[in-house]
Protein backbone atom coordinates (compact mmCIF):
# COMPACT_ATOMS: atom_id res chain seq x y z
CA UNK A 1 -6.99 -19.49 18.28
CA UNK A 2 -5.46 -17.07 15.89
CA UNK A 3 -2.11 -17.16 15.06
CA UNK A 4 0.25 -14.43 13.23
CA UNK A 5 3.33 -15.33 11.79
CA UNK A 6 5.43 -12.25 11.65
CA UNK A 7 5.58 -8.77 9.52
CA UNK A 8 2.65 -6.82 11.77
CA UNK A 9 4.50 -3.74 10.31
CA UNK A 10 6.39 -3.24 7.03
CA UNK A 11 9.17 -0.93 8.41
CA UNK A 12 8.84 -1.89 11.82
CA UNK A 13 12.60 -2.13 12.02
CA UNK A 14 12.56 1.33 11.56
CA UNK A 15 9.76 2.77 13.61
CA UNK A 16 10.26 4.22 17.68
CA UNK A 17 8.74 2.97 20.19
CA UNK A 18 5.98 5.63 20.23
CA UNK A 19 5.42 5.04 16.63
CA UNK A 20 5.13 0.98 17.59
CA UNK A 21 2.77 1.20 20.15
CA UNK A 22 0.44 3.27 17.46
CA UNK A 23 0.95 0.03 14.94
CA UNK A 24 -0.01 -2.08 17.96
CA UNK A 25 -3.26 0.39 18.90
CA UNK A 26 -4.03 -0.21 14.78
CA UNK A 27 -3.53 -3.94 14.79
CA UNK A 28 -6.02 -4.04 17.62
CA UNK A 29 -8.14 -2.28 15.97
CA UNK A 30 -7.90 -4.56 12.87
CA UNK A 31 -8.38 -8.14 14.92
CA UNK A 32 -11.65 -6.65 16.22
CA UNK A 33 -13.45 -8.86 17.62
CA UNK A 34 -11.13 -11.77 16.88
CA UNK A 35 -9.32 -10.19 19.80
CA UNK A 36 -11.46 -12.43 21.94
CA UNK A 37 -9.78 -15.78 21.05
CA UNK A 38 -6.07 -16.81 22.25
CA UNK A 39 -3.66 -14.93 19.98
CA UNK A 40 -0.50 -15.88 19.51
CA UNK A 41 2.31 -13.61 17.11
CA UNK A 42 5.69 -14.43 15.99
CA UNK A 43 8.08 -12.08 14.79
CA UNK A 44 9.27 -11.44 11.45
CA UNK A 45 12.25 -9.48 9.54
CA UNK A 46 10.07 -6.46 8.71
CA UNK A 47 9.55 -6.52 12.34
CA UNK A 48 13.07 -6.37 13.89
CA UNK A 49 14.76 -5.67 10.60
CA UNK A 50 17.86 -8.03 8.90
CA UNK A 51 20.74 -9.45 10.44
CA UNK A 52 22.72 -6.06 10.02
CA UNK A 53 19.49 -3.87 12.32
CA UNK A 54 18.69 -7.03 14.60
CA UNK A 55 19.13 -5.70 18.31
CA UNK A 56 18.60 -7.72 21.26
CA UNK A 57 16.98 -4.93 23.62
CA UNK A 58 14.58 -4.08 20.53
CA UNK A 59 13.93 -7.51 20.34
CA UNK A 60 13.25 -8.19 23.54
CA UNK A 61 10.97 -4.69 24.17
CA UNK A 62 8.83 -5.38 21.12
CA UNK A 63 8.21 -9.18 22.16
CA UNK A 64 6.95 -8.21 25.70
CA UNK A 65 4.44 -6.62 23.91
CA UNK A 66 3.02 -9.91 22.37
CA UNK A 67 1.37 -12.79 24.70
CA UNK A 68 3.58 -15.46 25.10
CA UNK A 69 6.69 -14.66 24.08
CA UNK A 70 10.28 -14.69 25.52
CA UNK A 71 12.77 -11.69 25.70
CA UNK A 72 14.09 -13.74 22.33
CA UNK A 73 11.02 -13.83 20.24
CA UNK A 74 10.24 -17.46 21.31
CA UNK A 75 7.44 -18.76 22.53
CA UNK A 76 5.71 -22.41 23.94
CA UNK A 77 2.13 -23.01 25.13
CA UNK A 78 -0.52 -26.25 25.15
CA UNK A 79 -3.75 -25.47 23.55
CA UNK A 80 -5.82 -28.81 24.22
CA UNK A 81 -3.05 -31.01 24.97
CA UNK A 82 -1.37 -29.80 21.72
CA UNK A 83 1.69 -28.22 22.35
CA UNK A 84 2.91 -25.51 20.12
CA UNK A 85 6.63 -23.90 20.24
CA UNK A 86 7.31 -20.20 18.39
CA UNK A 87 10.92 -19.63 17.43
CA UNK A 88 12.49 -16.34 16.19
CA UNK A 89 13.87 -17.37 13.25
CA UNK A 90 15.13 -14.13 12.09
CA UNK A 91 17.66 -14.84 14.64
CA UNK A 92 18.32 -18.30 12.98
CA UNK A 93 19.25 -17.09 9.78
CA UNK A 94 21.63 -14.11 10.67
CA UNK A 95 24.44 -17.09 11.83
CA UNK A 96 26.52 -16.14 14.92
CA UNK A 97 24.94 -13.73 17.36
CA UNK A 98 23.94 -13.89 21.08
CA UNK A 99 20.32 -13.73 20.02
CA UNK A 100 20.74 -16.52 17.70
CA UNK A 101 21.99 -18.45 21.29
CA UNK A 102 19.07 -17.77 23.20
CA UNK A 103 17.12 -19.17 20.29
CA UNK A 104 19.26 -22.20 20.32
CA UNK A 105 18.66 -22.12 24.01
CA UNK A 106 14.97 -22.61 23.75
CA UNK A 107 15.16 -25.39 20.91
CA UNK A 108 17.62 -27.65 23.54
CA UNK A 109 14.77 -27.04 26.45
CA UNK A 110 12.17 -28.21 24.27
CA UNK A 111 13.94 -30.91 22.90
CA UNK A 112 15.06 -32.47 26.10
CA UNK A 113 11.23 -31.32 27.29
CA UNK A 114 10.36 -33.90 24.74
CA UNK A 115 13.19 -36.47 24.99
CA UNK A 116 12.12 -36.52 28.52
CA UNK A 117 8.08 -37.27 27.47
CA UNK A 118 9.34 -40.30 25.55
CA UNK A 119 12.98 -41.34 27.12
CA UNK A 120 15.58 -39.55 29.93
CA UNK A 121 18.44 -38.98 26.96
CA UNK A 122 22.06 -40.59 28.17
CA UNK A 123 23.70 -37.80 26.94
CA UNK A 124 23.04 -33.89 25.92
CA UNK A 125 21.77 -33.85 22.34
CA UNK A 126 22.96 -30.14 21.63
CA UNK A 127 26.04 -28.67 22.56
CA UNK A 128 26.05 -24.36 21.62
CA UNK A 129 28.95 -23.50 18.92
CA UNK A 130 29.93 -20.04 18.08
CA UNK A 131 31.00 -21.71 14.79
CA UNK A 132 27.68 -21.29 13.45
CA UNK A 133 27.05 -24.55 12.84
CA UNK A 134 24.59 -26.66 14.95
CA UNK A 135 25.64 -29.79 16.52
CA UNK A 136 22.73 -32.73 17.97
CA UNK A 137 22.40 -36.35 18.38
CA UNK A 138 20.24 -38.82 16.67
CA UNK A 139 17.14 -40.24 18.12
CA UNK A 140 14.84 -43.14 17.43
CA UNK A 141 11.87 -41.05 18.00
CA UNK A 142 10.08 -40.75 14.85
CA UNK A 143 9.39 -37.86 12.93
CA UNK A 144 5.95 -36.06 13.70
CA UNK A 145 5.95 -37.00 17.73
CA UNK A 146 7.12 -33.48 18.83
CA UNK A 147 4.97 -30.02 18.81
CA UNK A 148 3.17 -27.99 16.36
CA UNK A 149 6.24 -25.22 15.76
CA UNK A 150 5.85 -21.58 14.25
CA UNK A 151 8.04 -20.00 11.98
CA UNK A 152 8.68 -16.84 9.89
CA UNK A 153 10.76 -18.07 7.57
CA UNK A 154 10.87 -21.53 5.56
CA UNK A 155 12.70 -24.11 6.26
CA UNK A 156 15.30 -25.46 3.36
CA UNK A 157 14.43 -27.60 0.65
CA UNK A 158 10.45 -26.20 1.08
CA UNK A 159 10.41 -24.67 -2.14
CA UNK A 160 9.47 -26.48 -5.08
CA UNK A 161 8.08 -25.55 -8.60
CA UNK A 162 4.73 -26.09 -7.86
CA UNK A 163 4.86 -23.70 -4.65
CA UNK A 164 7.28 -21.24 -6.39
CA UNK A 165 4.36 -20.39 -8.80
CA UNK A 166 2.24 -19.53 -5.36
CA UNK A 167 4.68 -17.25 -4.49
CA UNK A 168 4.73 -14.54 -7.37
CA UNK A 169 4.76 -10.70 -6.24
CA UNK A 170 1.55 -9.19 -6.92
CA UNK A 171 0.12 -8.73 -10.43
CA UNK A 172 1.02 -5.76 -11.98
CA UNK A 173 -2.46 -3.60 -12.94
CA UNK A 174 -2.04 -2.24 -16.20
CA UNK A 175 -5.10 -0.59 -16.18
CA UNK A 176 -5.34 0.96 -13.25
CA UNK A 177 -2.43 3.96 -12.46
CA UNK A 178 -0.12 3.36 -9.48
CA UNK A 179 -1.55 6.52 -7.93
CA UNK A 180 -4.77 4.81 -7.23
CA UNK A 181 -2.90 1.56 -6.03
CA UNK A 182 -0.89 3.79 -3.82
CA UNK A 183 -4.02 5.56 -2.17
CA UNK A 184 -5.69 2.74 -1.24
CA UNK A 185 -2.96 1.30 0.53
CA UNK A 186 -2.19 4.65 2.19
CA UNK A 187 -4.70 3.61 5.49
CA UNK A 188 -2.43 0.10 5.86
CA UNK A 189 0.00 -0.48 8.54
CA UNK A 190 3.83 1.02 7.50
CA UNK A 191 4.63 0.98 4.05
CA UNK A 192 5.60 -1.68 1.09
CA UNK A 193 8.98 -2.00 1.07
CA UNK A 194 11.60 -4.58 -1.28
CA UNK A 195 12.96 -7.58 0.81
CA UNK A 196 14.45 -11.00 0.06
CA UNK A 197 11.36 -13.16 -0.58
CA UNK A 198 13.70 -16.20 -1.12
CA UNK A 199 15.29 -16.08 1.82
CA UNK A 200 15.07 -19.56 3.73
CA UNK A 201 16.68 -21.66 6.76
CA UNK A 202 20.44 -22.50 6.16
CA UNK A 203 20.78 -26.48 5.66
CA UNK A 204 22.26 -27.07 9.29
CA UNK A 205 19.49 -25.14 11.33
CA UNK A 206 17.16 -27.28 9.47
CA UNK A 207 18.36 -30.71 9.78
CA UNK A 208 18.91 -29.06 13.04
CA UNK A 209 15.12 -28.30 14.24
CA UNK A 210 13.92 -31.89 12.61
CA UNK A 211 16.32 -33.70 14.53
CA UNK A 212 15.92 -31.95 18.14
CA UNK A 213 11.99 -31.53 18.03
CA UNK A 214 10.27 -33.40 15.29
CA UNK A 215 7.71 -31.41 14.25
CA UNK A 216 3.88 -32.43 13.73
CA UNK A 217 3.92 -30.13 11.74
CA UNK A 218 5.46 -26.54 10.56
CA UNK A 219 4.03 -23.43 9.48
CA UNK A 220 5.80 -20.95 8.27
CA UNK A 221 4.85 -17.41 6.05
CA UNK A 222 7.52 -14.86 4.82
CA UNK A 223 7.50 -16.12 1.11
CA UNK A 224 3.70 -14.26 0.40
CA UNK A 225 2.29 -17.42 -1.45
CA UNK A 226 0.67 -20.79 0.13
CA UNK A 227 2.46 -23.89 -0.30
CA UNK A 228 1.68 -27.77 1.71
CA UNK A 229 5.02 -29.50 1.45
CA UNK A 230 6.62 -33.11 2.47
CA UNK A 231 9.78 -33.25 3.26
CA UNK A 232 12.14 -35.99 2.90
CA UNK A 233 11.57 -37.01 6.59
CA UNK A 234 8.19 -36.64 6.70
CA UNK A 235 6.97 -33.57 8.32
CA UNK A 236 4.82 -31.62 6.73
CA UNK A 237 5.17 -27.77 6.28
CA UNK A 238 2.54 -25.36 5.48
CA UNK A 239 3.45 -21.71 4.16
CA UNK A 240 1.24 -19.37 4.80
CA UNK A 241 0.23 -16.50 2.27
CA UNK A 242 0.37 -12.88 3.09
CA UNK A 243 -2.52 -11.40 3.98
CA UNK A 244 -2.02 -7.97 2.34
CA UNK A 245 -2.60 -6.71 -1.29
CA UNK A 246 0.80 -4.95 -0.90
CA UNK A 247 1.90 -8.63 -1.39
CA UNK A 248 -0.05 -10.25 -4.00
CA UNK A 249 -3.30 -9.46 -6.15
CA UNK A 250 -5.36 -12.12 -4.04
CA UNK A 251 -4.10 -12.66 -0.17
CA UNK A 252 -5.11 -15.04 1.77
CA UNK A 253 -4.99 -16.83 5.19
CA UNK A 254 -4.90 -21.00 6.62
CA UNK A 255 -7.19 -22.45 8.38
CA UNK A 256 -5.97 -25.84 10.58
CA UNK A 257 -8.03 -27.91 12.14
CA UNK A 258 -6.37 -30.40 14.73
CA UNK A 259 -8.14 -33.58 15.00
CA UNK A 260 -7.19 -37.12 16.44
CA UNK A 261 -4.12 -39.92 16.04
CA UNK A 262 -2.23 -36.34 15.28
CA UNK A 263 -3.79 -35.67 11.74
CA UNK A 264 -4.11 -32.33 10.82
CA UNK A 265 -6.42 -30.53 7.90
CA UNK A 266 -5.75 -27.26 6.54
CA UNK A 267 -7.86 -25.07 4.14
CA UNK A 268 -6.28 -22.26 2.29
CA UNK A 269 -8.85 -19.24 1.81
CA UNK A 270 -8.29 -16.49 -0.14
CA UNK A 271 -9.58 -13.06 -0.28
CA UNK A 272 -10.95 -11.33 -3.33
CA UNK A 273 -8.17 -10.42 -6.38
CA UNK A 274 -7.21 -6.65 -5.67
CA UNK A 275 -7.58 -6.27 -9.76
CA UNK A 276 -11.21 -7.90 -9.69
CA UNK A 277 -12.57 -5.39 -6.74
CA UNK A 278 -10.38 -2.32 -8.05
CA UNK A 279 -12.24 -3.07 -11.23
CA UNK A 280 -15.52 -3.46 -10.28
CA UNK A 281 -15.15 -0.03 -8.32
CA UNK A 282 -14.29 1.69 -11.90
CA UNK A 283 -17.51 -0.11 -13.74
CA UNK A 284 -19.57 1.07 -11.07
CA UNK A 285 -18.10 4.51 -10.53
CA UNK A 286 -18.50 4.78 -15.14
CA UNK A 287 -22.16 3.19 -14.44
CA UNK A 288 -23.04 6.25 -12.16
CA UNK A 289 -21.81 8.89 -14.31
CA UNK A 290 -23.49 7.29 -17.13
CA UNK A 291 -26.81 6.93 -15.22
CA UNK A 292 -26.62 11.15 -14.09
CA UNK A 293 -25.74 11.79 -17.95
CA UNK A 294 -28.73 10.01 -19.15
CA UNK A 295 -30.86 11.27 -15.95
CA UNK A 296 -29.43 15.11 -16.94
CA UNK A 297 -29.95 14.74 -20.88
CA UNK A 298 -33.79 13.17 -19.88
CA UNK A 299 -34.45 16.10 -17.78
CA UNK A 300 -33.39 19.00 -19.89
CA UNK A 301 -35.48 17.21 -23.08
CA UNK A 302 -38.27 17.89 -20.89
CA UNK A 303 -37.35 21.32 -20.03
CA UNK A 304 -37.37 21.88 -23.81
CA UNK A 305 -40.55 20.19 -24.22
């Protein structure tokens, strides 16, 4: 299946609903015939903006227009007995709001969904807190027994030196003018715009998700730059690169494979540096004016002749 973890548009916070449906038409367009396989896409801030734009009704308009997902950005489907939950964690980070509920909603069904697999719970392990801080009880289920789960944003404590140097902006191109870098990325979807690259889950949400669905395993995107990390616990958590030379000179994408006793492989692939191909359009673009000067001076020495 193919999976899409947020930021189909770069100012789609900011677009109508006519000019969203065109984005959709275009990201059709762009899957191609990928379109064929399940597809499943989360939402992420560039989507339905930051905690000061986030709307419910947008919110829940835009995600009716994705398979799978509730009027909250949240999804949960089986894929060959492997069970996979979505959360909007856009939602998650922006602390009190009645979307942020409704997320917290859907994290309690799964968990009990799960408890229930395993062991009827004696008591309710969430109880909903306007405080903004996340309450749960601790189980003796261990850590990797719960579903696949989908996220924009990282989870705290993900980031680490080795992954922070994954995560650069992209490489500035000194040789080539920011006109031409601003042509050829006039055909993508919305435009580049700043945003908080650093931005992760708060502590509590964290402990929060580990603790009420224990993860095989996370992915999550948002940062631009791949990183496979461990966390104390256990559970493993893949960050995904962007896909996107707005992003970074050479984007990317993750392969997973999901094979038996719950083991999971995943293969990083990355897409040719946008320096390396912008260059090798200039040599060849010099080559051919070089070849007609040559073929022009050859032609009018024989004219002379």
């Amino acid at each position: 299946m193919l999976i899409v973890l947020g930021d189909i548009s770069a100012i789609g916070s900011e677009l109508t609903k006519s000019r969203w449906l065109s984005v959709l038409q275009q990201f059709q367009r762009i899957l191609g015939p990928f379109l064929a396989l399940p597809l499943h896409v989360i939402l992420g801030d560039r989507d339905i903006g930051d905690c000061s734009k986030l709307n419910a009704k947008s919110v829940k308009w835009l995600a009716t227009n994705f398979p799978g997902l509730d009027s909250s950005g949240c999804g949960a489907f089986d894929i060959s007995n492997i069970s996979f939950v979505s959360l909007n964690a856009v939602a998650l980070l922006c602390g009190s709001n009645d979307l942020r509920f409704s997320i917290e909603k859907v994290i309690e069904r799964e968990s009990l969904d799960l408890h229930g697999d395993a062991k009827a719970p004696t008591e309710r392990s969430y109880e909903p807190s306007r405080s903004g801080h996340f309450g749960w009880r601790e189980t003796d289920m261990p850590s990797g027994s719960g579903p696949v789960l989908l996220l924009h944003f990282p989870l705290h404590g993900t980031t680490n030196k080795d992954c922070e140097k994954n995560n650069l902006p992209r490489s500035p191109l000194s040789s080539v003018p920011d006109g031409w870098l601003n042509w050829l990325h006039s055909r993508e979807i919305g435009r580049p715009g700043p945003y908080e690259l650093l931005h992760t889950l708060p502590p509590n949400a964290t402990e929060y998700i580990f603790q009420a669905l224990k993860p095989r395993i996370i992915f999550t995107a948002h940062s631009n730059g791949f990183c496979d990390h461990t966390h104390e616990d256990g559970t493993r958590e893949v960050t995904v690169p962007a896909m996107t030379w707005d992003a970074r000179d050479d984007p990317g994408f993750v392969v997973a494979t999901f094979g038996r006793n719950r083991a999971v492989i995943v293969r990083q692939c990355s897409l040719p540096k946008e320096s390396h191909v912008i260059m090798v359009y200039i040599s060849v673009l010099l080559l051919l004016v070089l070849t007609t000067l040559v073929a022009s001076k050859s032609q009018l020495t024989n004219l002379q002749r």
